[in-house]
Protein backbone atom coordinates (compact mmCIF):
# COMPACT_ATOMS: atom_id res chain seq x y z
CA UNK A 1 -78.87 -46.74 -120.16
CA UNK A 2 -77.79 -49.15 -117.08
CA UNK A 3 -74.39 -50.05 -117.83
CA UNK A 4 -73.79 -53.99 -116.43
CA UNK A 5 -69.86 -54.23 -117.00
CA UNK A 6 -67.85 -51.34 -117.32
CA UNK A 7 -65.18 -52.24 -118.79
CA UNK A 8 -66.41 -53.33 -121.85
CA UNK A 9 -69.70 -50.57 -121.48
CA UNK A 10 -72.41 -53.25 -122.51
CA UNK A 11 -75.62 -52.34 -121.34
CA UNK A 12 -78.07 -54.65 -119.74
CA UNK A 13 -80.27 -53.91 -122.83
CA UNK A 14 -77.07 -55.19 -125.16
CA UNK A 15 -76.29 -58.01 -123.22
CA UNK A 16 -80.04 -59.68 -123.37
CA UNK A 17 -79.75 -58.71 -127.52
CA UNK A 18 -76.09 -60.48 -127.41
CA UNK A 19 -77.45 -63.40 -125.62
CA UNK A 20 -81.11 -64.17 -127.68
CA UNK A 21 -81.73 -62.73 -131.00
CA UNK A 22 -77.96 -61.82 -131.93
CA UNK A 23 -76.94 -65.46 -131.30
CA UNK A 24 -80.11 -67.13 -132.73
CA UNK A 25 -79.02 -64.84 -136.18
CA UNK A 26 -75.60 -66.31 -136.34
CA UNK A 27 -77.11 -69.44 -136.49
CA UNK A 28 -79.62 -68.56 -139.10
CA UNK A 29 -82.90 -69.89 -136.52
CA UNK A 30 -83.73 -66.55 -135.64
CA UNK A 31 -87.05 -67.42 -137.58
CA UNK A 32 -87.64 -69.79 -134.64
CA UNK A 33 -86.02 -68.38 -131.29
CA UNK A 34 -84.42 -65.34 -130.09
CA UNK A 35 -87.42 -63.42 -129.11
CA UNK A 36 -90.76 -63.99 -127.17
CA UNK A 37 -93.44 -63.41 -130.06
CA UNK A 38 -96.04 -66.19 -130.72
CA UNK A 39 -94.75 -69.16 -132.96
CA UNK A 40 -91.39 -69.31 -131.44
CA UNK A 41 -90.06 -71.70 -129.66
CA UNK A 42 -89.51 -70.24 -125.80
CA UNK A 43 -86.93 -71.22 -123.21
CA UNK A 44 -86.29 -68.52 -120.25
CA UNK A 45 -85.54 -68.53 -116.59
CA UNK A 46 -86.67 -66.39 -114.11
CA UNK A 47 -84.59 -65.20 -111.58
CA UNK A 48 -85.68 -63.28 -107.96
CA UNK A 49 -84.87 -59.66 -108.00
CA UNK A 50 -83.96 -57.60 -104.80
CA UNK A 51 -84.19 -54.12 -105.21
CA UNK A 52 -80.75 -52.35 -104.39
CA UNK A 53 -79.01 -55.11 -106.20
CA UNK A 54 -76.97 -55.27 -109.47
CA UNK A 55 -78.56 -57.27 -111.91
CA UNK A 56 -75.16 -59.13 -112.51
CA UNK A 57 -75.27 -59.79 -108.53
CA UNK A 58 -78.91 -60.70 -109.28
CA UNK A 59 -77.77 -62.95 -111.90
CA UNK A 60 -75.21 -64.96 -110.00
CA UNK A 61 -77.02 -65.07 -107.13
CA UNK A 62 -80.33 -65.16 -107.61
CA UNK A 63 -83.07 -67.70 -106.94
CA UNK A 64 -84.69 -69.34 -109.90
CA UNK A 65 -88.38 -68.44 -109.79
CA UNK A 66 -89.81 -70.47 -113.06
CA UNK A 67 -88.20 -72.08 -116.12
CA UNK A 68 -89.96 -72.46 -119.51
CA UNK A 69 -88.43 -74.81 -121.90
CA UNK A 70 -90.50 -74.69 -125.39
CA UNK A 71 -92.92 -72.57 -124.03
CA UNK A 72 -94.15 -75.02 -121.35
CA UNK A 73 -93.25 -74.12 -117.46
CA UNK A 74 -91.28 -76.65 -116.18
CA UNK A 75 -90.74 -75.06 -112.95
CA UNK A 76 -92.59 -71.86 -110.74
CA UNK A 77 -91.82 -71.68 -107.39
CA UNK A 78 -94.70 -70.51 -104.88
CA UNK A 79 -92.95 -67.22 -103.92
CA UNK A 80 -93.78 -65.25 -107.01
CA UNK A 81 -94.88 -61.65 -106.48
C-alpha cells in the first residue's frame, strides 16, 4: 500500500475511494457517478506522470493531459504516451 500523506496514513487507493464513490454515496447518486462502469455519467482529468515523483507532487504539479466531462473528451493534449 503507497501511503500519500502520512500523517493521516490514507493511501492513494483511499484517497481516489474518498474522492469518487464515497462522496457520490453521501449524496445518494452513486447509481449515476462515482465509478467508471458503462451508464454512468464520467468526468476525470488526466494528469502527466514522471516517474520518481510523488503522486501528490504529481498532482499539484502536473500537466493536464485530457479532461472528460460526461463521458465526452473535452480536452487531449498531443503528448500522450
Amino acid at each position: 500500500m503507497r501511503i500519500v500523506f502520512e500523517k493521516e496514513n490514507i493511501s492513494l487507493d483511499e484517497l481516489l475511494k474518498m474522492a469518487t464513490l464515497n462522496g457520490a454515496r453521501v449524496l445518494k447518486m452513486e447509481h449515476e457517478v462515482g465509478s467508471l462502469v458503462p451508464g454512468k455519467k464520467a468526468d476525470m482529468a488526466g494528469l502527466s506522470y514522471k516517474p520518481g515523483v510523488s503522486p501528490m507532487e504529481s498532482l499539484l504539479n502536473g500537466e493536464v493531459s485530457f479532461l472528460v466531462i460526461d463521458g465526452k473528451i473535452i480536452l487531449e493534449t498531443k503528448n500522450l504516451s
